[in-house]
PDB file of N, CA and C in Angstrom:
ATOM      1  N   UNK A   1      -1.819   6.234 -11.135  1.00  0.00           N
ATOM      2  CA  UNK A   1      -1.095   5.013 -10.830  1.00  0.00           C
ATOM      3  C   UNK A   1      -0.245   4.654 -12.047  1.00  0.00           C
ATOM      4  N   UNK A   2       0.814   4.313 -11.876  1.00  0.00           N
ATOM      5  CA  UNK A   2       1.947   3.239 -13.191  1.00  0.00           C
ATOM      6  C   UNK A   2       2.875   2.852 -12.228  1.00  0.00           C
ATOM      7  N   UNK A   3       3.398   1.887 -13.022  1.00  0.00           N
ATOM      8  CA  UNK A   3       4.579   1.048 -12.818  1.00  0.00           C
ATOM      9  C   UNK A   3       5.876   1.471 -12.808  1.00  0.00           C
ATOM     10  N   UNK A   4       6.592   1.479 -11.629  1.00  0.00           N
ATOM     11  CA  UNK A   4       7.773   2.165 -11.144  1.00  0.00           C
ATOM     12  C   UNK A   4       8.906   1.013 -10.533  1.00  0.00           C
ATOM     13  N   UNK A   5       9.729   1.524 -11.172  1.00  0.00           N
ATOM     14  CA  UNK A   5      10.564   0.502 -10.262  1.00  0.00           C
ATOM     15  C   UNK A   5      11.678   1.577  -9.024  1.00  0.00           C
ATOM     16  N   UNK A   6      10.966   0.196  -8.502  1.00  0.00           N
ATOM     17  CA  UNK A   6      11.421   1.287  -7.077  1.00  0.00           C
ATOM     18  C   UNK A   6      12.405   0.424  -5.911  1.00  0.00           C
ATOM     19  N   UNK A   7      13.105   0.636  -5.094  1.00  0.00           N
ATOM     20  CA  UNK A   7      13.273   0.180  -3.701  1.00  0.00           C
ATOM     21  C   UNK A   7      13.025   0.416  -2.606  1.00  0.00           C
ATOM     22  N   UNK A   8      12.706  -0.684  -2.110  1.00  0.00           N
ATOM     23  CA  UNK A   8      11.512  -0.569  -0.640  1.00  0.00           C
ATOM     24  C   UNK A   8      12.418  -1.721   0.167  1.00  0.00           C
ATOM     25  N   UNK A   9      12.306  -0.844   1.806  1.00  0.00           N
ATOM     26  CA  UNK A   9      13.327  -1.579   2.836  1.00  0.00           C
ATOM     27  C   UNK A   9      12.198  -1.909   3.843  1.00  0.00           C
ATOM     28  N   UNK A  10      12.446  -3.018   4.571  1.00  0.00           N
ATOM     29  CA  UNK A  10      11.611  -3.414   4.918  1.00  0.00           C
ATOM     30  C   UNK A  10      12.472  -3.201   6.622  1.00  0.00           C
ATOM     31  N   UNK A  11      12.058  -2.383   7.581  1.00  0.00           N
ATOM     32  CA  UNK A  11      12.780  -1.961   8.668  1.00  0.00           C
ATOM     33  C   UNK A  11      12.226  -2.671   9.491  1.00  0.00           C
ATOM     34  N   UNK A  12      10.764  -3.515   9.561  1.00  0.00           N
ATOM     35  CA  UNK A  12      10.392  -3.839  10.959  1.00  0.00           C
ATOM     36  C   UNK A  12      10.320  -5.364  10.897  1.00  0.00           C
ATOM     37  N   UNK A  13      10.623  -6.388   9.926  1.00  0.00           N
ATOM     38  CA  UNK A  13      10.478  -7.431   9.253  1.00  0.00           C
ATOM     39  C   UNK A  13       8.828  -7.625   9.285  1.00  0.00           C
ATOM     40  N   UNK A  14       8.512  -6.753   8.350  1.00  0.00           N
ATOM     41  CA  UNK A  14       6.883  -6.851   8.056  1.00  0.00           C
ATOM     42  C   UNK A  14       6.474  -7.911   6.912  1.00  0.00           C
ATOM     43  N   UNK A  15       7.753  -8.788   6.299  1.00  0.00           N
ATOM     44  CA  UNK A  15       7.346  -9.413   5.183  1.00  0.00           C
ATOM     45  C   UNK A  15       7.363 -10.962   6.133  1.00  0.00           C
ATOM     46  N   UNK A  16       7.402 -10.867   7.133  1.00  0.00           N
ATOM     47  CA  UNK A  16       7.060 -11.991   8.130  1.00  0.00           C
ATOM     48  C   UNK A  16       6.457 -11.795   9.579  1.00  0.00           C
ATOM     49  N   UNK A  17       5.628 -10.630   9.356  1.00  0.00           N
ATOM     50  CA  UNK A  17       4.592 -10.356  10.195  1.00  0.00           C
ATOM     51  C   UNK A  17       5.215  -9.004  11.842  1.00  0.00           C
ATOM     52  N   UNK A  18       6.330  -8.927  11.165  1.00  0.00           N
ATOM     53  CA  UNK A  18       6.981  -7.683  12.095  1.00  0.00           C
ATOM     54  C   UNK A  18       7.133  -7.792  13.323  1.00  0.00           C
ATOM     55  N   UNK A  19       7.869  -6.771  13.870  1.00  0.00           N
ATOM     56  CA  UNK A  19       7.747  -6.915  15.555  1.00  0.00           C
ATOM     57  C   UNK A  19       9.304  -7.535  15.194  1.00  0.00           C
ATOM     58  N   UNK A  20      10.434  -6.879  14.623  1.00  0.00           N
ATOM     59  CA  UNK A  20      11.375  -6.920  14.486  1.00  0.00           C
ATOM     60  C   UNK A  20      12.803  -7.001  15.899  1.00  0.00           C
ATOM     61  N   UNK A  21      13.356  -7.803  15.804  1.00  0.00           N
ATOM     62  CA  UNK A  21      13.955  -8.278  17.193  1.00  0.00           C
ATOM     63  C   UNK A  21      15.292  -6.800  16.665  1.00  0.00           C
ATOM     64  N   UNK A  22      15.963  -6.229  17.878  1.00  0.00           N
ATOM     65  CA  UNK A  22      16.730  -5.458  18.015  1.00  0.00           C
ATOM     66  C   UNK A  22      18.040  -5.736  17.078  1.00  0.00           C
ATOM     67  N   UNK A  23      18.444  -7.129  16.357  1.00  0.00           N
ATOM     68  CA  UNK A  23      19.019  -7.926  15.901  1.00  0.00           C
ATOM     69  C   UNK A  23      18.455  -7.285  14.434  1.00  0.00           C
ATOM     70  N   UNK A  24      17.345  -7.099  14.228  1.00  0.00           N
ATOM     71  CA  UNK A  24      17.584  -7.134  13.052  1.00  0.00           C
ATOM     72  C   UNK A  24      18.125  -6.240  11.543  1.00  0.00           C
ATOM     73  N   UNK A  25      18.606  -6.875  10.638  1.00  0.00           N
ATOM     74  CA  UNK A  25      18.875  -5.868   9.641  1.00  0.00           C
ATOM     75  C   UNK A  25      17.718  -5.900   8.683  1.00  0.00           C
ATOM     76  N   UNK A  26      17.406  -4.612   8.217  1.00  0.00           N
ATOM     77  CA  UNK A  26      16.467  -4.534   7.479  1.00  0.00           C
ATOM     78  C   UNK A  26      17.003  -4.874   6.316  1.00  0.00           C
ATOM     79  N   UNK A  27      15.972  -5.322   5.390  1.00  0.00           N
ATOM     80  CA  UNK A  27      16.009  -5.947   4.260  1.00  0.00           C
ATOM     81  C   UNK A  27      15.370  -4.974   3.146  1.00  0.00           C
ATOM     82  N   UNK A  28      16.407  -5.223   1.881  1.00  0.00           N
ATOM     83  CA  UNK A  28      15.712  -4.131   0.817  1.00  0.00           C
ATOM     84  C   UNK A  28      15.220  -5.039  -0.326  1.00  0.00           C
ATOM     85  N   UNK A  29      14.344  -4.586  -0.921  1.00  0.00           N
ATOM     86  CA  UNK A  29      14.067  -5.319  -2.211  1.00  0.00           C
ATOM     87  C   UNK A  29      14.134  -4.054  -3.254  1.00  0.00           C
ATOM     88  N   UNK A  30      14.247  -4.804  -4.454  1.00  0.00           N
ATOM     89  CA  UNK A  30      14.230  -3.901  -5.525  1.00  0.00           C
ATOM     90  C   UNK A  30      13.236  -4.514  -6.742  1.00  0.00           C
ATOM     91  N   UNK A  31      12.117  -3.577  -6.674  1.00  0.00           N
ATOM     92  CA  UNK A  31      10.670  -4.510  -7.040  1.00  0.00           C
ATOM     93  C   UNK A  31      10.396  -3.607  -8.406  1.00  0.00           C
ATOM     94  N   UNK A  32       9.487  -4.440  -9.182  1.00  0.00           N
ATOM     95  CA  UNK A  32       8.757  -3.135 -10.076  1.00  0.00           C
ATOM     96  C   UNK A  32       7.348  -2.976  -9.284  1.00  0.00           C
ATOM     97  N   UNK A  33       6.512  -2.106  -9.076  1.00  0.00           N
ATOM     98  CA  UNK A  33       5.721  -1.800  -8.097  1.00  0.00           C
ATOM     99  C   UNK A  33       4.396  -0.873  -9.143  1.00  0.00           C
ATOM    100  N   UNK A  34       3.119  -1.164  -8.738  1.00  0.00           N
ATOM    101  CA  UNK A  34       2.482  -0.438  -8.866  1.00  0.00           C
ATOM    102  C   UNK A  34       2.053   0.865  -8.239  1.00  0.00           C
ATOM    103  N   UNK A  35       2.739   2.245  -8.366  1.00  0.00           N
ATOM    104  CA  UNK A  35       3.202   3.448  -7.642  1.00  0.00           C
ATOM    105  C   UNK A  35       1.594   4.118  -7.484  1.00  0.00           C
ATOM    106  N   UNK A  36       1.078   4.749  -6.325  1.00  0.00           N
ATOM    107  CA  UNK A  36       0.005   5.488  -6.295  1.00  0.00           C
ATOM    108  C   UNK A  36       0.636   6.751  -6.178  1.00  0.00           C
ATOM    109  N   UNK A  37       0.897   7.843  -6.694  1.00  0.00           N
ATOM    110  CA  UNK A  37       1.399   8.962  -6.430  1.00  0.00           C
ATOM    111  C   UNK A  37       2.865   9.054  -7.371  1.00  0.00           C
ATOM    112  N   UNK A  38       3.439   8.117  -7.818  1.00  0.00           N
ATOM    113  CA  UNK A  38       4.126   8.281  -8.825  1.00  0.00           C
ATOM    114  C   UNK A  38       5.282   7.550  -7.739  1.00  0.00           C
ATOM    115  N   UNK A  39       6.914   7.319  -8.400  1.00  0.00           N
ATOM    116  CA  UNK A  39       7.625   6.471  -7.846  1.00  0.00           C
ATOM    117  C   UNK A  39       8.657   7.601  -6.701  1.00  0.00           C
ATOM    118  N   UNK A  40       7.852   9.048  -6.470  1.00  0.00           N
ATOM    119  CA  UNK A  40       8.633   9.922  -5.258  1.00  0.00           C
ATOM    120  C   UNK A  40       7.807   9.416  -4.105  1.00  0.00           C
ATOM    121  N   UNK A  41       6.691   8.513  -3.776  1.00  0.00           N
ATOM    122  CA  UNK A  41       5.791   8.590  -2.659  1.00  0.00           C
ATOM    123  C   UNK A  41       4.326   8.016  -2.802  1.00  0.00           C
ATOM    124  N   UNK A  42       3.571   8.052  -1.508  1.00  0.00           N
ATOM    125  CA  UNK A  42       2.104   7.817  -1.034  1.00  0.00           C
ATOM    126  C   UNK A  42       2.320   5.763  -1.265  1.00  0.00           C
ATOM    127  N   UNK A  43       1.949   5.252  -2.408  1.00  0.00           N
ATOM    128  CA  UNK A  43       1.648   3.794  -1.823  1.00  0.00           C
ATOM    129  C   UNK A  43       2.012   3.276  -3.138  1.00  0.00           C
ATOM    130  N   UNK A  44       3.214   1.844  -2.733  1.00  0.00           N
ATOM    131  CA  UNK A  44       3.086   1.104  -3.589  1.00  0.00           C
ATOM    132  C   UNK A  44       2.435  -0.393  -3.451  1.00  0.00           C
ATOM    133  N   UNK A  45       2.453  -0.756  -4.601  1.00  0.00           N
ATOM    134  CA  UNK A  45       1.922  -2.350  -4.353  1.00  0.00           C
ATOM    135  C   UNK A  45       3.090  -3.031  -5.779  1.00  0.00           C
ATOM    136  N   UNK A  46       3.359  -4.337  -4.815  1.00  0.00           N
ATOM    137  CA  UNK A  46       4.186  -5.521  -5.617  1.00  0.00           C
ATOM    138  C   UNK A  46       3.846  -7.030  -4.647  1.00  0.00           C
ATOM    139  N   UNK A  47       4.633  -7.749  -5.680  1.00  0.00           N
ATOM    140  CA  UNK A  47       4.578  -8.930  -5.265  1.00  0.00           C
ATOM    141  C   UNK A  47       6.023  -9.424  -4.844  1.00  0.00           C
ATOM    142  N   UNK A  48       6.292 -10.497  -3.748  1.00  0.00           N
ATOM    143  CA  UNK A  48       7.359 -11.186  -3.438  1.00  0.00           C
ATOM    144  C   UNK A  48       6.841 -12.546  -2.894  1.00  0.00           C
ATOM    145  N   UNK A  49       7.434 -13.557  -4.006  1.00  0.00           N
ATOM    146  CA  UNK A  49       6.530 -14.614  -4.051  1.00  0.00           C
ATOM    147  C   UNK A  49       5.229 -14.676  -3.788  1.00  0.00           C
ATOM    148  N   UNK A  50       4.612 -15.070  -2.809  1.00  0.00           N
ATOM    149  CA  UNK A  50       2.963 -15.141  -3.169  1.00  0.00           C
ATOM    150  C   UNK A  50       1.980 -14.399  -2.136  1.00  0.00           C
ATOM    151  N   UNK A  51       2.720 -13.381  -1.898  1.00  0.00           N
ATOM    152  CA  UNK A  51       2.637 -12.549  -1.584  1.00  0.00           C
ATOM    153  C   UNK A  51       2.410 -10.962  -1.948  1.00  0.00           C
ATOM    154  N   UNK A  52       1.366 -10.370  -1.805  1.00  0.00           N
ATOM    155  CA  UNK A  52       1.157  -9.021  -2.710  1.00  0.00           C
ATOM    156  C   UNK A  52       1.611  -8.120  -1.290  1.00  0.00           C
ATOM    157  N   UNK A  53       2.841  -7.331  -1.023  1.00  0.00           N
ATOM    158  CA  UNK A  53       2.888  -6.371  -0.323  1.00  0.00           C
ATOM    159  C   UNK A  53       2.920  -4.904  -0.524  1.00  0.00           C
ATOM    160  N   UNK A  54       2.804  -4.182   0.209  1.00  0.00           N
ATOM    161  CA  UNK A  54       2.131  -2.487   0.372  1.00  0.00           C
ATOM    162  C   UNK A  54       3.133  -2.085   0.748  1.00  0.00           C
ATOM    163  N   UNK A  55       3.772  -0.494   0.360  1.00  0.00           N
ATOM    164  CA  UNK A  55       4.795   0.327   0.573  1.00  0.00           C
ATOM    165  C   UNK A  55       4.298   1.495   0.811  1.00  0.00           C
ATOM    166  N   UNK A  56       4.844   2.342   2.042  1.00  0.00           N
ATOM    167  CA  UNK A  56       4.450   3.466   2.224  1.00  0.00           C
ATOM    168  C   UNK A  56       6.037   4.258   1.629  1.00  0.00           C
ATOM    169  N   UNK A  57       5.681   5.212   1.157  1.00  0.00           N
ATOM    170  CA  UNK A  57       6.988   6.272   0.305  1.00  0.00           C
ATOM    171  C   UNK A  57       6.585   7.962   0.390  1.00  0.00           C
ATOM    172  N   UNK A  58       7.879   8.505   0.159  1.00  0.00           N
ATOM    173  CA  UNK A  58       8.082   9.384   0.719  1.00  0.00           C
ATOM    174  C   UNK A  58       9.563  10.225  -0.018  1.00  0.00           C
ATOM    175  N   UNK A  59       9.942  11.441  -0.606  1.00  0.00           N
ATOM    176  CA  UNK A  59      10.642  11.471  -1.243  1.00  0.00           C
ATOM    177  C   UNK A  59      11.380  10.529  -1.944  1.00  0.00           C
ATOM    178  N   UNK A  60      10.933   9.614  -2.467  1.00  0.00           N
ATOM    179  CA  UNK A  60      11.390   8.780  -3.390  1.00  0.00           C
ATOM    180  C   UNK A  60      12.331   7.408  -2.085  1.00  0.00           C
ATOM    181  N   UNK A  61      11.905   8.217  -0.862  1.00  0.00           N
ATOM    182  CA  UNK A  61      12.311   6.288  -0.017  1.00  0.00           C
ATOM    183  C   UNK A  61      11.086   5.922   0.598  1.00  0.00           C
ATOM    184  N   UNK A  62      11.205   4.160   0.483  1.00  0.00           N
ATOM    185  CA  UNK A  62       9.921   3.448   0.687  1.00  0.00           C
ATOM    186  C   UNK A  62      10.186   2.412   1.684  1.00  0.00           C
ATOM    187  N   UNK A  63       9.167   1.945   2.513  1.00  0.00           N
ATOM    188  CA  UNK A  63       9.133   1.387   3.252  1.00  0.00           C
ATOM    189  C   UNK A  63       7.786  -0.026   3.516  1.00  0.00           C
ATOM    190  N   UNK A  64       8.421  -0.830   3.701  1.00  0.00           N
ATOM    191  CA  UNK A  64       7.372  -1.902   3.474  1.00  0.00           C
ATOM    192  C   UNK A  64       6.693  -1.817   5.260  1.00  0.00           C
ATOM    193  N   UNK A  65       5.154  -1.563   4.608  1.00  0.00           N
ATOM    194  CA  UNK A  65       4.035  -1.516   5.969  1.00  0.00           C
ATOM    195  C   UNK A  65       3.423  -2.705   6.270  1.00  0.00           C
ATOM    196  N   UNK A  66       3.460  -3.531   5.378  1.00  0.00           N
ATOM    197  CA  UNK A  66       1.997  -4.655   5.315  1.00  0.00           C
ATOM    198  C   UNK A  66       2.370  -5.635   4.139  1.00  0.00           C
ATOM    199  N   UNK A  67       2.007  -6.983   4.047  1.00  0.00           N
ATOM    200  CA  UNK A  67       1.792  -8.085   3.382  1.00  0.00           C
ATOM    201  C   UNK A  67       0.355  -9.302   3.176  1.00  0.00           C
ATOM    202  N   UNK A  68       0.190  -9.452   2.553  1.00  0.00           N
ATOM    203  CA  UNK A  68      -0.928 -10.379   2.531  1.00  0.00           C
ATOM    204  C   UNK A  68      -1.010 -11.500   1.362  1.00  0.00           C
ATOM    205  N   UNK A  69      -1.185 -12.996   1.689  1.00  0.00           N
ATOM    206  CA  UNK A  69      -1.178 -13.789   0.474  1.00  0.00           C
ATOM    207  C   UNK A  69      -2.307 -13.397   0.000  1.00  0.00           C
ATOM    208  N   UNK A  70      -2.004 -13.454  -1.383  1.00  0.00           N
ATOM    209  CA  UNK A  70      -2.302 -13.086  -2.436  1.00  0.00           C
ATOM    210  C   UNK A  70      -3.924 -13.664  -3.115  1.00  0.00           C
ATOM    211  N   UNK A  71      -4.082 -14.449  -1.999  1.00  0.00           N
ATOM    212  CA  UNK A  71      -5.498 -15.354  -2.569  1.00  0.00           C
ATOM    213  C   UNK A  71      -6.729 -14.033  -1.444  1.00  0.00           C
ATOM    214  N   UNK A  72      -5.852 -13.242  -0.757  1.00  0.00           N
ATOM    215  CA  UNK A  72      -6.784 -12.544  -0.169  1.00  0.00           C
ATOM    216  C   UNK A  72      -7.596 -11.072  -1.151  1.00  0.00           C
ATOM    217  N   UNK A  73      -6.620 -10.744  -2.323  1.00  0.00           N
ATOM    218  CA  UNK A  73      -6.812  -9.803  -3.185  1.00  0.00           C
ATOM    219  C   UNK A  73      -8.291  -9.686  -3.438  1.00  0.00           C
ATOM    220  N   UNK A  74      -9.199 -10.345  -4.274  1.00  0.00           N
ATOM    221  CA  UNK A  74     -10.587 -10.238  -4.374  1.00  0.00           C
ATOM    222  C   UNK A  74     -10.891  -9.544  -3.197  1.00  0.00           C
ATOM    223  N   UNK A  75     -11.162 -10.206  -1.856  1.00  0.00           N
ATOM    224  CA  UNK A  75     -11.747  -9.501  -1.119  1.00  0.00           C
ATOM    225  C   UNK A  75     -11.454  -8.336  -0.307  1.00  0.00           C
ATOM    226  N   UNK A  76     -10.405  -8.172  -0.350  1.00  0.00           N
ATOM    227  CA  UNK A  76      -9.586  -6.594  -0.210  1.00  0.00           C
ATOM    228  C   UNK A  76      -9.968  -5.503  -1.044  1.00  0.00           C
ATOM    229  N   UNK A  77     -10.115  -6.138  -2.693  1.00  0.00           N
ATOM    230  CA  UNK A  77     -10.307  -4.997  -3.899  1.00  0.00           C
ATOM    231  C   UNK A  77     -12.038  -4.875  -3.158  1.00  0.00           C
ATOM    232  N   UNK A  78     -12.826  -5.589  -2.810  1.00  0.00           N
ATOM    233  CA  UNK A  78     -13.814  -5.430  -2.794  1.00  0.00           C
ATOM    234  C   UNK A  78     -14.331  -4.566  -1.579  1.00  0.00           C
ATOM    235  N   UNK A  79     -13.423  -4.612  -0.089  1.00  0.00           N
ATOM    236  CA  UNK A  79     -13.704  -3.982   0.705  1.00  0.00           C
ATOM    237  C   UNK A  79     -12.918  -2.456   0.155  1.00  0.00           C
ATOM    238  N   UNK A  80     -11.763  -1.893  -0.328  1.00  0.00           N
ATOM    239  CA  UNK A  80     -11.602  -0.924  -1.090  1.00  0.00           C
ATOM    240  C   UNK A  80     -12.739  -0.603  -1.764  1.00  0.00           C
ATOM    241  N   UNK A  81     -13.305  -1.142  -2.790  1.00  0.00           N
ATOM    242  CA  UNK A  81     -14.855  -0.668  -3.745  1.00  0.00           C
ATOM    243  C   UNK A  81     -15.784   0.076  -2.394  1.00  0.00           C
ATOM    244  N   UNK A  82     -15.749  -0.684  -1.702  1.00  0.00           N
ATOM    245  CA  UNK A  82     -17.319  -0.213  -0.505  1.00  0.00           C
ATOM    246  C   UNK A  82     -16.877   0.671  -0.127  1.00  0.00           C
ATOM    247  N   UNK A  83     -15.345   0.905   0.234  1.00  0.00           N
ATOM    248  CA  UNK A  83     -14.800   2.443   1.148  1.00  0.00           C
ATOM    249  C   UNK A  83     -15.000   3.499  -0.232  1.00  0.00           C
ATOM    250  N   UNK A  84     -15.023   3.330  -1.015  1.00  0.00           N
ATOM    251  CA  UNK A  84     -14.593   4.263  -2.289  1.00  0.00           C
ATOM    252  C   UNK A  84     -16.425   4.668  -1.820  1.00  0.00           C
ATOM    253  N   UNK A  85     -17.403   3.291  -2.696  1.00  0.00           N
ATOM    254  CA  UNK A  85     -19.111   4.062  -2.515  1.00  0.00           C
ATOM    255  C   UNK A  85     -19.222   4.658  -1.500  1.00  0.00           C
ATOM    256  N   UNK A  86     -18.755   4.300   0.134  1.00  0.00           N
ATOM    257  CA  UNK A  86     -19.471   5.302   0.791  1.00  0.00           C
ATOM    258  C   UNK A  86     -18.622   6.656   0.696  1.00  0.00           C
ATOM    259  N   UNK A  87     -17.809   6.781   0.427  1.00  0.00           N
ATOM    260  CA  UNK A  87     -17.251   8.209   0.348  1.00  0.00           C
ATOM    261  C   UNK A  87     -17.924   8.740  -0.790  1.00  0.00           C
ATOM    262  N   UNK A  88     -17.971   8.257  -1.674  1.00  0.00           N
ATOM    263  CA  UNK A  88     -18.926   8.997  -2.581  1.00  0.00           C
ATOM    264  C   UNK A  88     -20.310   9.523  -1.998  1.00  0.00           C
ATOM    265  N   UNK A  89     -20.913   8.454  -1.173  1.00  0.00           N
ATOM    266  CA  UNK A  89     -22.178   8.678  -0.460  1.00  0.00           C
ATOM    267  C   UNK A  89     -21.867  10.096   0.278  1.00  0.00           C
ATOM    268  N   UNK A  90     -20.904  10.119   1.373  1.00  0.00           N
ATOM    269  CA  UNK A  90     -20.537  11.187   2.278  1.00  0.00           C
ATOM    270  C   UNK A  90     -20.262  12.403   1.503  1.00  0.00           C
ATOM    271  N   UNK A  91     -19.747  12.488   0.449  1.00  0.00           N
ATOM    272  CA  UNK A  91     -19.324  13.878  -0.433  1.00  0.00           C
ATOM    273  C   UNK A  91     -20.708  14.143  -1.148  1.00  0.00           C
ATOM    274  N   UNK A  92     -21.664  13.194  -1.390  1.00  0.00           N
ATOM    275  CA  UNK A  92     -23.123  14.220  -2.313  1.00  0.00           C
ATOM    276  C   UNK A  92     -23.898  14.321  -1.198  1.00  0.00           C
ATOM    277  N   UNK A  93     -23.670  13.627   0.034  1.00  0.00           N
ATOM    278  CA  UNK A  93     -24.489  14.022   1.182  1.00  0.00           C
ATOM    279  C   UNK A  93     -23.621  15.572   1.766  1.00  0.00           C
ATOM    280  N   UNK A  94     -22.649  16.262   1.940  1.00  0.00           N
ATOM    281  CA  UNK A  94     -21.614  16.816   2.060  1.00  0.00           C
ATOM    282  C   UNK A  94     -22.223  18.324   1.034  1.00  0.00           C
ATOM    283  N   UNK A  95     -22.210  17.810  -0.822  1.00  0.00           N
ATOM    284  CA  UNK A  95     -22.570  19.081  -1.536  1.00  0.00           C
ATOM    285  C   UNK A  95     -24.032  19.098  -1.602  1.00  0.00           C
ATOM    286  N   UNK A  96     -24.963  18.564  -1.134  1.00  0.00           N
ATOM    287  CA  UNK A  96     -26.534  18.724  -0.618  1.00  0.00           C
ATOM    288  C   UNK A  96     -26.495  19.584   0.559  1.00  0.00           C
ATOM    289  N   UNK A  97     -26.108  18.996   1.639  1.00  0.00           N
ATOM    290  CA  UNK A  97     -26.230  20.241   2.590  1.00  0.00           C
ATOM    291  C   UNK A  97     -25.912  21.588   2.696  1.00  0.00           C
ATOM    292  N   UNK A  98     -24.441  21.654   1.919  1.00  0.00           N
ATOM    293  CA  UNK A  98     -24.230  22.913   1.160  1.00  0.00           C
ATOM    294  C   UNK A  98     -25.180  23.845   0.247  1.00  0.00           C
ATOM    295  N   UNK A  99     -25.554  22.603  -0.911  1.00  0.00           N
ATOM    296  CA  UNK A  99     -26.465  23.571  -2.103  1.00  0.00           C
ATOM    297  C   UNK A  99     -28.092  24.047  -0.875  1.00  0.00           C
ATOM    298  N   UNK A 100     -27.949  23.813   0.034  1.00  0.00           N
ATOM    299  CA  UNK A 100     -29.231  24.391   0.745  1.00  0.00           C
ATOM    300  C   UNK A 100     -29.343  25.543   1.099  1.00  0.00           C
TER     301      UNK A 100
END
């Protein structure tokens, strides 16, 4: 993960809950972003006003998927933590059945 500055278009108006009328023009921002995969792709995260939104990317173009105020973060990082333990759970349950 680092900090990329990137631009991300927002095609479906997902920064107001989407479901974009035939009317609409998509909107670009030009954010500094926290890049998962570096600033060619996989997921970013930034803020626009109080709002923390998610970018899906892809040769270096990005696209805004999702938004959420920002007071929801704690419990997001925390349901992320539980998906992370049980995958850990599933992969030594995974190289146990193997080492048998």
């Amino acid at each position: 993960m680092r900090k990329c500055a990137i631009t991300v278009w927002d095609y479906e108006d997902n920064i107001h809950g989407g479901h974009a009328s035939k009317d609409y023009k998509p909107v670009k921002y030009e954010v500094e972003a926290w890049c998962v995969g570096g600033d060619e792709g996989v997921k970013a995260y930034f803020f626009v006003d109080n709002m923390i939104c998610v970018a899906n990317g892809d040769d270096g173009g990005w696209w805004l998927v999702d938004r959420f105020h920002m007071h929801w973060i704690h419990e997001i990082e925390e349901a992320v933590h539980a998906v992370a333990e049980e995958e850990k759970k599933i992969s030594q349950d995974k190289k146990n059945k193997t080492a048998r």
